[in-house]
PDB file of N, CA and C in Angstrom:
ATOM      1  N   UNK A   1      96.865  88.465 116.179  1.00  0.00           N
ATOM      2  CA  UNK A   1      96.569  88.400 114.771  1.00  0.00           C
ATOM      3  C   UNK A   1      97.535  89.284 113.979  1.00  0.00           C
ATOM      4  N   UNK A   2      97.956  90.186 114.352  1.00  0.00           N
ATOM      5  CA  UNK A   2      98.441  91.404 113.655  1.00  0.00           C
ATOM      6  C   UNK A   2     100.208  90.738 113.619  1.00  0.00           C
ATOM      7  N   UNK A   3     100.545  90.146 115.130  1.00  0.00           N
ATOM      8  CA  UNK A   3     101.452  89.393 114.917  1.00  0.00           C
ATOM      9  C   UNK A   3     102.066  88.104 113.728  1.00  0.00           C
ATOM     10  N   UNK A   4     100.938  87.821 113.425  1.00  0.00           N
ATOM     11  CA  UNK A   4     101.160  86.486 112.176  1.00  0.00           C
ATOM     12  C   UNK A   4     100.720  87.975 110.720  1.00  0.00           C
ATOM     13  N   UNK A   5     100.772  88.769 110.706  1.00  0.00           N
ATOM     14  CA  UNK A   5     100.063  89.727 109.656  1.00  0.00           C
ATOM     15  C   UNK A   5     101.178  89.259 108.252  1.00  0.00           C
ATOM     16  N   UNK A   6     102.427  89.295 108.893  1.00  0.00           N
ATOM     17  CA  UNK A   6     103.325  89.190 107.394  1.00  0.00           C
ATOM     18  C   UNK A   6     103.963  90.781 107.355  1.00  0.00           C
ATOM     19  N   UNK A   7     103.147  91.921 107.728  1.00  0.00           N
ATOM     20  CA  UNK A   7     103.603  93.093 107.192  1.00  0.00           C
ATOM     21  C   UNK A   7     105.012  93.825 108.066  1.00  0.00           C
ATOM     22  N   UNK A   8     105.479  94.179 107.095  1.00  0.00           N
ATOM     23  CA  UNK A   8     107.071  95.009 107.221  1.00  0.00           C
ATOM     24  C   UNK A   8     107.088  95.930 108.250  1.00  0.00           C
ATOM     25  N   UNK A   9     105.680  96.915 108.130  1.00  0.00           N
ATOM     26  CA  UNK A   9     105.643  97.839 109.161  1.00  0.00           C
ATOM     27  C   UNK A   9     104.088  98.335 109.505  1.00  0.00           C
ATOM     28  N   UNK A  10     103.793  98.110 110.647  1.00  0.00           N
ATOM     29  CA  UNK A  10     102.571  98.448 111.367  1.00  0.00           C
ATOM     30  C   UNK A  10     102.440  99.753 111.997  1.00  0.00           C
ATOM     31  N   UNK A  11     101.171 100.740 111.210  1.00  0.00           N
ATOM     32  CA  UNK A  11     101.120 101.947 112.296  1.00  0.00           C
ATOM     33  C   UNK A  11      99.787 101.661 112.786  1.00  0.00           C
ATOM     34  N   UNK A  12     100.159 101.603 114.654  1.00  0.00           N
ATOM     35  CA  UNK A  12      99.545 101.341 115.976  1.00  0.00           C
ATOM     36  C   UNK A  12      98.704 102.614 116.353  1.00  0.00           C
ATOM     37  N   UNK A  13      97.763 102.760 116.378  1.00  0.00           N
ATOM     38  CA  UNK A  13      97.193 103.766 117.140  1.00  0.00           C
ATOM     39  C   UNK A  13      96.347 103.449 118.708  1.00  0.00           C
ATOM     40  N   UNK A  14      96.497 103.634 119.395  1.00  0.00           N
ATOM     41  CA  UNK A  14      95.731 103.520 120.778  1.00  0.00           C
ATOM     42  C   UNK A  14      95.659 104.894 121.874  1.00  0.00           C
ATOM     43  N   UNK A  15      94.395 105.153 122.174  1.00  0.00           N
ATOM     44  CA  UNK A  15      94.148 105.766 123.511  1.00  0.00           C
ATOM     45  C   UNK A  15      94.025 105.473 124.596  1.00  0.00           C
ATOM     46  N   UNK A  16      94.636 104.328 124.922  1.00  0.00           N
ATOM     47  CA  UNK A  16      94.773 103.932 126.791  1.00  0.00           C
ATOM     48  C   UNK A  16      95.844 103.020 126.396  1.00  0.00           C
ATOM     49  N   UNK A  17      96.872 103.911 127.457  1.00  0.00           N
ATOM     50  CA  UNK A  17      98.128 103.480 127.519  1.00  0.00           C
ATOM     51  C   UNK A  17      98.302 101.811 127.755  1.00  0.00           C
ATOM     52  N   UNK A  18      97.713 101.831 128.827  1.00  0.00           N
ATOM     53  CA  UNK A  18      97.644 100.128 129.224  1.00  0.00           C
ATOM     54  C   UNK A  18      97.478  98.687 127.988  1.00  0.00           C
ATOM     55  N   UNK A  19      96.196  99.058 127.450  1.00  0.00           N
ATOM     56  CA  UNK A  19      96.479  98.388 126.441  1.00  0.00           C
ATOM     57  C   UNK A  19      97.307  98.445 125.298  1.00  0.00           C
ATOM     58  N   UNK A  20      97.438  99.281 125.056  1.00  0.00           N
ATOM     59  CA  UNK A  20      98.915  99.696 124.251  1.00  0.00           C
ATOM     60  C   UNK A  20     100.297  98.292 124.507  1.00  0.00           C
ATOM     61  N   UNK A  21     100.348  98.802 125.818  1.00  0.00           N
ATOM     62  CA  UNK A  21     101.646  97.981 126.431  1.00  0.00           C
ATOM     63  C   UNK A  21     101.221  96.807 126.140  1.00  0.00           C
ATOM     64  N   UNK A  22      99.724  95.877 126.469  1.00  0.00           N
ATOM     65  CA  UNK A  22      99.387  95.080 126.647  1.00  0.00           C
ATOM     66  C   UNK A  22      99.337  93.991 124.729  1.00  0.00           C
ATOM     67  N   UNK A  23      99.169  95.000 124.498  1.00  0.00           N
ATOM     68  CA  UNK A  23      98.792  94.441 122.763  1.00  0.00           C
ATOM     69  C   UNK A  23     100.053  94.441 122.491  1.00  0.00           C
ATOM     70  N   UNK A  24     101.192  95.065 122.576  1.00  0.00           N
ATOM     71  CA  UNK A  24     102.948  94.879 121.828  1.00  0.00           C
ATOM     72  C   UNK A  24     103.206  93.744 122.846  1.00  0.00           C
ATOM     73  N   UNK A  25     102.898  93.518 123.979  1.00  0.00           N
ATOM     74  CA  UNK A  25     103.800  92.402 124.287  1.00  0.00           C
ATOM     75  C   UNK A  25     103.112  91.303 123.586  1.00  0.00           C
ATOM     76  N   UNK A  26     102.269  90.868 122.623  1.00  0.00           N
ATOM     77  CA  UNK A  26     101.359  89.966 122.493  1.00  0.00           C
ATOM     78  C   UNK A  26     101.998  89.840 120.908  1.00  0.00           C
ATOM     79  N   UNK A  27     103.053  91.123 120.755  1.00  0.00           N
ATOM     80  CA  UNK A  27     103.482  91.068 119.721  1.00  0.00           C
ATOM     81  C   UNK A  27     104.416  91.099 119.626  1.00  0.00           C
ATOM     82  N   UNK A  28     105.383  89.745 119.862  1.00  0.00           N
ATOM     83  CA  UNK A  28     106.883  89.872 120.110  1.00  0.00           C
ATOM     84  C   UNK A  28     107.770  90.289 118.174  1.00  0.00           C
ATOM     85  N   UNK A  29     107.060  89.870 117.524  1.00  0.00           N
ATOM     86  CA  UNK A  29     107.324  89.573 116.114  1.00  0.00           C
ATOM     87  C   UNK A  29     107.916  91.437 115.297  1.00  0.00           C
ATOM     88  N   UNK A  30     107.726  91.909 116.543  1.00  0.00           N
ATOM     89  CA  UNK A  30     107.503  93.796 116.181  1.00  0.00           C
ATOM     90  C   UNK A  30     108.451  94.503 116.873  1.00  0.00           C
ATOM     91  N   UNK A  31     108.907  95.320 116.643  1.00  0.00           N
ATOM     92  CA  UNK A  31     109.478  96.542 117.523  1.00  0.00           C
ATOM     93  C   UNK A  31     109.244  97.487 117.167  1.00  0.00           C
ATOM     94  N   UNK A  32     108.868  98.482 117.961  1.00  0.00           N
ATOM     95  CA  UNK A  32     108.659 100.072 118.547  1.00  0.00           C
ATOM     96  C   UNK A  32     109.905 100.963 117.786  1.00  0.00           C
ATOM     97  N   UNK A  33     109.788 102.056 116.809  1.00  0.00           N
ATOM     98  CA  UNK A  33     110.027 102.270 116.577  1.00  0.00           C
ATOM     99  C   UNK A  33     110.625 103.611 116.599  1.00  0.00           C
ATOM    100  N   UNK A  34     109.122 104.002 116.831  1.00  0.00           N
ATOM    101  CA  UNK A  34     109.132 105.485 117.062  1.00  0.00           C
ATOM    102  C   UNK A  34     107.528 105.603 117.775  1.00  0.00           C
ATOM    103  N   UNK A  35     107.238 106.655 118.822  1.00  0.00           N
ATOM    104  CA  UNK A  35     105.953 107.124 119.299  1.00  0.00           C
ATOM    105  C   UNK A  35     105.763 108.368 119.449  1.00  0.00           C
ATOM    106  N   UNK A  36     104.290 108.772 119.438  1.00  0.00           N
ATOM    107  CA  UNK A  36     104.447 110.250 119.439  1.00  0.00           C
ATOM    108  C   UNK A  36     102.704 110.142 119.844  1.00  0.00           C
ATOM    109  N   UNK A  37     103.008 111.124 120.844  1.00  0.00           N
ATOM    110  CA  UNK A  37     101.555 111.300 121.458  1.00  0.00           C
ATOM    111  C   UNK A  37     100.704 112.646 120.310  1.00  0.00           C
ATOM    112  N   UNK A  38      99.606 112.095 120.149  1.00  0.00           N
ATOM    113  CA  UNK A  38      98.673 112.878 119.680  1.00  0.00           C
ATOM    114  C   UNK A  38      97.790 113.903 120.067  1.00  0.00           C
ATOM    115  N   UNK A  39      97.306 115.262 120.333  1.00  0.00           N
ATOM    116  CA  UNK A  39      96.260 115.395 121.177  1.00  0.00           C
ATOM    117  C   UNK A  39      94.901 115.869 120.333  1.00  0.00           C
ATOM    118  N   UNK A  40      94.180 114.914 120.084  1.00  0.00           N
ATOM    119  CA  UNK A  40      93.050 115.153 119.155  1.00  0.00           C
ATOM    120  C   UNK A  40      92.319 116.076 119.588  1.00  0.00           C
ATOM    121  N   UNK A  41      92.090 115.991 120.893  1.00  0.00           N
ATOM    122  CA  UNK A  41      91.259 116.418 121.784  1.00  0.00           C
ATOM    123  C   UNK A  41      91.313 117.415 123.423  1.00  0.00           C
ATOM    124  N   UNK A  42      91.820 118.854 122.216  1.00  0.00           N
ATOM    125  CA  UNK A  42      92.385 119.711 123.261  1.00  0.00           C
ATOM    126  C   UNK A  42      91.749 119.916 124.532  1.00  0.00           C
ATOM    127  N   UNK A  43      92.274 120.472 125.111  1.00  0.00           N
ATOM    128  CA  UNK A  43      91.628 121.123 126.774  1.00  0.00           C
ATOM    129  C   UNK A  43      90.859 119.916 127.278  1.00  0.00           C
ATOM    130  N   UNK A  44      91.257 118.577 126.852  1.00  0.00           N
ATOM    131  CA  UNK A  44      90.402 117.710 127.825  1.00  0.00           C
ATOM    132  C   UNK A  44      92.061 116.636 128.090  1.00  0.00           C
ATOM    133  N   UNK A  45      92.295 115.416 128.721  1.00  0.00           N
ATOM    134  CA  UNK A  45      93.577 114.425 129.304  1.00  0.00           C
ATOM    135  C   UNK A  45      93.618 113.869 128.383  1.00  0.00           C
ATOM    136  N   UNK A  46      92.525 113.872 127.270  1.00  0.00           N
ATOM    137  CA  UNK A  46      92.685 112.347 126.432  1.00  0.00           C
ATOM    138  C   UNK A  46      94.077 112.612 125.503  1.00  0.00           C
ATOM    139  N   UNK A  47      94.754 111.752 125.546  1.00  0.00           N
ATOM    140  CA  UNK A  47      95.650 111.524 124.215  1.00  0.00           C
ATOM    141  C   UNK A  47      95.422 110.249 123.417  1.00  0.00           C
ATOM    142  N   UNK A  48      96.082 110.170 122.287  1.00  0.00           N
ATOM    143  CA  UNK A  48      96.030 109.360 121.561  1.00  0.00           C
ATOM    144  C   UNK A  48      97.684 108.951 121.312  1.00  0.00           C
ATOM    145  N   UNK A  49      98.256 107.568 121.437  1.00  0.00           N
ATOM    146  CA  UNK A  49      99.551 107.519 121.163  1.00  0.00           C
ATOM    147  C   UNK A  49      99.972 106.377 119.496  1.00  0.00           C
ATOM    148  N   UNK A  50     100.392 106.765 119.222  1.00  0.00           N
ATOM    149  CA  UNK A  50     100.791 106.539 117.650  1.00  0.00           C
ATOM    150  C   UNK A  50     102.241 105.791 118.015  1.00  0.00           C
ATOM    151  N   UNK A  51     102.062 104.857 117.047  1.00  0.00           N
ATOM    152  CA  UNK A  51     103.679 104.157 117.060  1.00  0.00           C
ATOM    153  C   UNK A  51     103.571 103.409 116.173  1.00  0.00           C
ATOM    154  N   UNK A  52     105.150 103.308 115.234  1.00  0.00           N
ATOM    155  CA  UNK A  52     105.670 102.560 114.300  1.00  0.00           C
ATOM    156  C   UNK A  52     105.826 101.441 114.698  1.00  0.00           C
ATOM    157  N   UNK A  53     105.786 100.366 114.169  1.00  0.00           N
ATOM    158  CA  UNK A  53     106.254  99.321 114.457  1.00  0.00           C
ATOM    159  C   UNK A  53     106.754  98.497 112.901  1.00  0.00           C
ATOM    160  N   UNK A  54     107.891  97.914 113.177  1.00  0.00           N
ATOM    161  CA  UNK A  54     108.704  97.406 112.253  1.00  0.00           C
ATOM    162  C   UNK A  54     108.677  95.571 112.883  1.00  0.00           C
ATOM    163  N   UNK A  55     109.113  94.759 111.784  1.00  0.00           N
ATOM    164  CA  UNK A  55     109.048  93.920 111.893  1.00  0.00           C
ATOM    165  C   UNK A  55     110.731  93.524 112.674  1.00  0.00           C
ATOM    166  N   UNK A  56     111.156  92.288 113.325  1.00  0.00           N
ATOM    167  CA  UNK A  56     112.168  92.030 114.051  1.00  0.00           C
ATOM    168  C   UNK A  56     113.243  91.302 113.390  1.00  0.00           C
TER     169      UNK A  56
END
């Protein structure tokens, strides 16, 4: 869906890497721009990863 969106630039947020990967390939229409891990949630594994995405 986000793929047909129309928009110039998408900011991605996800906490499990896997789907991450799994949702951009579903979005060929995009490229990765920039990422940057988040840690909302100190002293525990969780991260959160953030990424730009621009249109192609």
């Amino acid at each position: 869906m986000l793929n047909r969106s129309g928009a110039a630039r998408i900011i991605y947020s996800s906490c499990n890497p896997e789907s991450l990967a799994a949702d951009l390939a579903q979005m060929p229409a995009y490229q990765a721009d920039q990422a940057q891990l988040v840690d909302i949630f100190p002293h525990t594994k969780h991260v959160e990863t953030v990424v730009l995405l621009s249109q192609t």
